[in-house]
Every structure is written in structure tokens, then in C-alpha cells.
Protein backbone atom coordinates (compact mmCIF):
# COMPACT_ATOMS: atom_id res chain seq x y z
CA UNK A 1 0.00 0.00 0.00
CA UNK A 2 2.68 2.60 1.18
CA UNK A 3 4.44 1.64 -2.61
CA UNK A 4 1.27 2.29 -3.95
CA UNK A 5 1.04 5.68 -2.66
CA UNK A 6 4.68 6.21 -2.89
CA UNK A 7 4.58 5.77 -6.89
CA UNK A 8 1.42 7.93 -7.16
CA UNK A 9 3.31 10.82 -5.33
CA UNK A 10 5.88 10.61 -7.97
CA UNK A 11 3.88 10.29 -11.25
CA UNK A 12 2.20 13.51 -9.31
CA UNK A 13 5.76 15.27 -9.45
CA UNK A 14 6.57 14.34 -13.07
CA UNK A 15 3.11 15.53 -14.18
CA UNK A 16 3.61 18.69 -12.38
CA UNK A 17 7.56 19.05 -13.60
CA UNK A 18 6.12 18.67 -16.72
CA UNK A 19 3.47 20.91 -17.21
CA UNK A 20 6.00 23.61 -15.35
CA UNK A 21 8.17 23.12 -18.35
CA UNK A 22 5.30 23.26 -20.76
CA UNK A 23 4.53 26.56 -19.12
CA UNK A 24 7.86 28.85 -19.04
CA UNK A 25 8.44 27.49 -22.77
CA UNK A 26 5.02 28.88 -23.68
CA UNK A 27 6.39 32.25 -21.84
CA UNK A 28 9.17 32.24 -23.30
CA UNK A 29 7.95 32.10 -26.85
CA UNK A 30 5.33 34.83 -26.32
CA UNK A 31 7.80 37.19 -25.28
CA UNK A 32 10.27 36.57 -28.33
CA UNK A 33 7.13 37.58 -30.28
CA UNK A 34 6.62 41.12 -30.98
CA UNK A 35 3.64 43.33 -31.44
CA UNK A 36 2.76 43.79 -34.94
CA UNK A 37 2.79 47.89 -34.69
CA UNK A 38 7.09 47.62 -33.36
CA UNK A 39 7.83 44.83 -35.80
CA UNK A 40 6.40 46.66 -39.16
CA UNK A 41 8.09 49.59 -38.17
CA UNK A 42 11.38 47.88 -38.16
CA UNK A 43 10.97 45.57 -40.96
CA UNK A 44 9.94 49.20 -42.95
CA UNK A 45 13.35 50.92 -41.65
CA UNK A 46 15.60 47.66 -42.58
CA UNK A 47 14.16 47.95 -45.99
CA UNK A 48 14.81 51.53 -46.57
CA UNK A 49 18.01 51.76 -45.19
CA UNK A 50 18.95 48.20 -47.32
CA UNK A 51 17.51 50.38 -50.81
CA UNK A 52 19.32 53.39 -49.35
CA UNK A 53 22.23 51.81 -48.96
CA UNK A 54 22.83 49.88 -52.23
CA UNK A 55 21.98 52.54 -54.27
CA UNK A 56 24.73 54.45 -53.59
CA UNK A 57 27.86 54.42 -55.40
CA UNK A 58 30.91 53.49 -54.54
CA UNK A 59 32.89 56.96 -54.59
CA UNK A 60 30.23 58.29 -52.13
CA UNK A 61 29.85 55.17 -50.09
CA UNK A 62 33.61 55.58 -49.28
CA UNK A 63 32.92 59.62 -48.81
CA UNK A 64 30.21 59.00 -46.37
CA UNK A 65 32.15 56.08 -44.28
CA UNK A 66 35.25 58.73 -44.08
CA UNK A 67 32.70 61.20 -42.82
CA UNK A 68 31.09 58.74 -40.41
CA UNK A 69 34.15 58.02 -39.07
CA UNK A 70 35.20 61.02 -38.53
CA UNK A 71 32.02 61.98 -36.58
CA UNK A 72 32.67 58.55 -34.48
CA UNK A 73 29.33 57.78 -35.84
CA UNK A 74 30.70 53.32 -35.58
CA UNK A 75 27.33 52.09 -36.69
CA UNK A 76 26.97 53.82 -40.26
CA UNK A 77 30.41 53.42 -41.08
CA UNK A 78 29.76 50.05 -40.09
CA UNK A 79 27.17 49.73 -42.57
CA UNK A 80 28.70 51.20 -45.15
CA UNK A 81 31.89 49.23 -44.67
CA UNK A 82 29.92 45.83 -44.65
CA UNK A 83 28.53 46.99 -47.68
CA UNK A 84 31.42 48.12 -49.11
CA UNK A 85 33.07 44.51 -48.52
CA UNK A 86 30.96 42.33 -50.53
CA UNK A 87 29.25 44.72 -53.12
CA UNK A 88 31.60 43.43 -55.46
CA UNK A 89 30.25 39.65 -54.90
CA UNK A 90 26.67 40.40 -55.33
CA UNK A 91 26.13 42.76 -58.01
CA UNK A 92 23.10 45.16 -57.88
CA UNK A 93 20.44 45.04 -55.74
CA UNK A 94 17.46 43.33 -57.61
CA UNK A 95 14.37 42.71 -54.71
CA UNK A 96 13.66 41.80 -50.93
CA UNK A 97 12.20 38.02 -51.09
CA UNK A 98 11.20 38.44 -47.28
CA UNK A 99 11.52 40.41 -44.11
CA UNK A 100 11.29 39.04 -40.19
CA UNK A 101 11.66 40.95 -36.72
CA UNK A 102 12.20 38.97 -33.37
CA UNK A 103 13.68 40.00 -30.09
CA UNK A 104 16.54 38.32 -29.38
CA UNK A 105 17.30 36.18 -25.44
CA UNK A 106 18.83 39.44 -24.35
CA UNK A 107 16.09 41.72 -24.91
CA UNK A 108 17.23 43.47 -28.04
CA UNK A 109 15.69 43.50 -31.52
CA UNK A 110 16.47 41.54 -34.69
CA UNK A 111 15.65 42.14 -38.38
CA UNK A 112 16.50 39.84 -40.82
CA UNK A 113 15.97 40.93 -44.28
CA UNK A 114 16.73 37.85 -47.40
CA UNK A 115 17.11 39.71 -50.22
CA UNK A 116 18.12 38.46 -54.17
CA UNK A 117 21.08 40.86 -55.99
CA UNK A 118 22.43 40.72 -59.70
CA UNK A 119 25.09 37.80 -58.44
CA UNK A 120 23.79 35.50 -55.08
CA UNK A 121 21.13 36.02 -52.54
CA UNK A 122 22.14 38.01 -49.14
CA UNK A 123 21.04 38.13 -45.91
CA UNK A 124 20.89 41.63 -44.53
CA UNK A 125 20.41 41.87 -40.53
CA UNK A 126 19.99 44.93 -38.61
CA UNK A 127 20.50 44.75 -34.51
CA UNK A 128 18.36 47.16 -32.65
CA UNK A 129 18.18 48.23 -28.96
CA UNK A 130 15.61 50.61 -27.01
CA UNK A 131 17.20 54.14 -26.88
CA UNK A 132 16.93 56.57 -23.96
CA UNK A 133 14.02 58.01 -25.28
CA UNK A 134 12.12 55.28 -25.57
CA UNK A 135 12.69 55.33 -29.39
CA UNK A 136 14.19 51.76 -30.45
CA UNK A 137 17.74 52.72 -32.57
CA UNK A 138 19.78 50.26 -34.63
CA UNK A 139 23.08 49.03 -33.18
CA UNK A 140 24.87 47.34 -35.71
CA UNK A 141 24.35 45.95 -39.76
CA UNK A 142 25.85 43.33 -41.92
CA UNK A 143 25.60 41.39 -44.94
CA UNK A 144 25.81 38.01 -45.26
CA UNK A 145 26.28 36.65 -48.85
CA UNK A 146 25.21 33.32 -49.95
CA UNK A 147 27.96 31.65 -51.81
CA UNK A 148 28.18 28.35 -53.41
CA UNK A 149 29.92 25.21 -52.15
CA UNK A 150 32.32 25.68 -54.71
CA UNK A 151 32.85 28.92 -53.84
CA UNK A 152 33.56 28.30 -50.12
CA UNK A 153 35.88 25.52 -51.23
CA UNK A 154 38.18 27.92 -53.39
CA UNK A 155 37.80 30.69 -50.40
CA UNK A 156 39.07 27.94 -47.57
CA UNK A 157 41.99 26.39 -50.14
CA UNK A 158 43.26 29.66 -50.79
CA UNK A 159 43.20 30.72 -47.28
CA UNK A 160 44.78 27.47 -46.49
CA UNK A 161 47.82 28.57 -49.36
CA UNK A 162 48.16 31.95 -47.64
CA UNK A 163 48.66 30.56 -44.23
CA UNK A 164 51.14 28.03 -45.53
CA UNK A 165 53.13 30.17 -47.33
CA UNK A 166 53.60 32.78 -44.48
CA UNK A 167 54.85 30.32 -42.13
CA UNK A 168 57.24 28.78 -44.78
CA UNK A 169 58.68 32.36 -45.49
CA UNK A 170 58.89 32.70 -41.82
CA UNK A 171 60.78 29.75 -41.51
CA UNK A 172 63.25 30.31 -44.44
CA UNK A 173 63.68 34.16 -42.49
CA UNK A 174 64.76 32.55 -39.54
CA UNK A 175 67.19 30.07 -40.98
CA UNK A 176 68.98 32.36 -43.15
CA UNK A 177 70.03 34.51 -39.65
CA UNK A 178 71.02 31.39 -38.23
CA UNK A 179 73.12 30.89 -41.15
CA UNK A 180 74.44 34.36 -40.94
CA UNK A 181 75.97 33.60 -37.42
CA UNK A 182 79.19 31.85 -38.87
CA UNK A 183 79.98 34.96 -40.87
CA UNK A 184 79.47 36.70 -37.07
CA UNK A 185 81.95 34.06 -35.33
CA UNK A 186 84.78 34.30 -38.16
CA UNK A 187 84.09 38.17 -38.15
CA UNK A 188 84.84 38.42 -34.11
CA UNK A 189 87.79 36.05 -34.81
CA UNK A 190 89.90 37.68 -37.04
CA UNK A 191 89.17 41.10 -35.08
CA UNK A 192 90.77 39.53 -32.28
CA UNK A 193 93.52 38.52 -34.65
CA UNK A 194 94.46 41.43 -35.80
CA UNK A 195 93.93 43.50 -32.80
CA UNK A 196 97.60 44.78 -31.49
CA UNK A 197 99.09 42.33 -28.28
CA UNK A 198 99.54 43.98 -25.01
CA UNK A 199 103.68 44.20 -24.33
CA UNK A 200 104.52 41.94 -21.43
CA UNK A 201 105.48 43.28 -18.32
């Protein structure tokens, strides 16, 4: 009877274990979701400043990250210097497929924008954060091209190549001054040679 009991009283903990699980996941995924007024307004602003952006060119995208920088203004010359990087790779911009907003586990914003250029498709994400005012602010861009398998392979073999043959030159550096030293040794040698002898006392 007591093992009876004793086995009830634990299916009774399990059940409850489980349904406490149940529950915080359930909170957890309602406050990852955001209200539909917050997330349109930053899917709207990712897309404008991701047409913004790429229509630039590149003589004034390099103006305005020199001028950004000099105004310490590290998120839009962070933009434009992400963009900057891989415009070459992805050709013009031809049309956003798709645009999501989440909050992220530490209470900040994402917006994740998959858009199709001339080239590959790219994922554009924009961080945000809630500013002093109460007004949320981006933090940080980047693009993310999508490249091919082949692609990655060449990328990773010649990056492979590069950091071989830095070590090898390296290595060939060091033993030609190790070679060097006999020229050193003779050098000191024949200095003492010809160096004048003390008279004895």
C-alpha cells in the first residue's frame, strides 16, 4: 500500500515538472514575439536603409564612411563598410524576397531581411536596442552573402595557401640569420687577430 502511494506521489511530481516546463516554454515564446505595430516599423526601416544603402555608389559610399568616421558615428560606417566589402560579390540590388523581426534572449531586436542581388542572394540583418528616449535605434548591420559550395571551397583552399606560405617564409627568415651567425663568429675572430698584443710586463 505505502508503494502504492509512494509511486502515485511521484507520477504527481513528473506531471507537475512537466506541465512547469510546458509553461515557461510557452512564456518564453510569447515574449520573443513582438507586437505587430514595433515589428512593421522595423521591418519598414531595414528595408529603406537596405535600398538606401545599395543605391549608392561606390565613390560616395567611401565619402560618407570617411565622414562617419570622422564623426565617431561606428554604426553607419559600419554599414557602409559591410557593404562596401561584398558589393563586389553580389552585383546590384534586384528585390527583398522576405523580411522578419524577433527580439533576441537578451532583450534586443532583430531584423532579418533575405534579399536576391544581380550575383547571389544576401542576408541583410539589422541589430536594434531601445534608446533613452524610448525610441528603439539600430546598433549594428551586416551582410551576409550566400555563396556556393564551390565557392567556399576555393575561399578555404586559398586561405589554407596563404597561411602556408607565411609560415614557410617565416621559416626560411629565420634560418637564413642562423646561417648568418658563422659569418658573425669568423668576423669576431679575425678582429681579435688582428687586434695589437699587449707588451709583457
Amino acid at each position: 500500500m505505502k508503494q502504492n502511494i509512494k509511486r502515485l506521489w511521484l507520477m504527481v511530481c513528473v506531471a507537475f515538472s512537466l506541465l512547469a516546463l510546458t509553461a515557461c516554454s510557452a512564456a518564453e515564446t510569447e515574449t520573443e514575439q513582438l507586437e505587430e505595430e514595433l515589428s512593421e516599423f522595423l521591418c519598414n526601416d531595414a528595408e529603406k536603409t537596405l535600398v538606401e544603402c545599395t543605391g549608392i555608389s561606390v565613390d560616395k559610399l567611401e565619402e560618407a564612411e570617411a565622414k562617419a568616421t570622422k564623426q565617431k558615428d561606428s554604426v553607419s560606417a559600419g554599414l557602409f563598410s559591410s557593404w562596401l566589402g561584398v558589393m563586389h560579390d553580389t552585383g546590384a540590388f534586384v528585390e527583398i524576397n522576405s523580411t522578419t523581426a524577433k527580439m533576441t534572449e537578451d532583450g534586443t531586436y532583430e531584423c532579418i531581411i533575405d534579399a536576391s542581388f544581380a550575383n547571389r542572394k544576401v542576408e541583410f540583418k539589422v541589430f536594434y536596442e531601445d534608446g533613452v528616449d524610448g525610441e528603439v535605434i539600430p546598433t549594428s548591420y551586416s551582410f551576409t552573402p550566400e555563396y556556393t559550395t564551390g565557392e567556399k571551397l576555393a575561399k578555404a583552399g586559398m586561405n589554407t595557401l596563404m597561411g602556408m606560405g607565411t609560415v614557410f617564409m617565416v621559416l626560411i627568415f629565420i634560418s637564413l640569420i642562423i646561417s648568418c651567425f658563422k659569418f658573425i663568429n669568423n668576423f669576431e675572430n679575425r678582429a681579435k687577430a688582428s687586434a695589437p698584443q699587449a707588451a709583457p710586463a
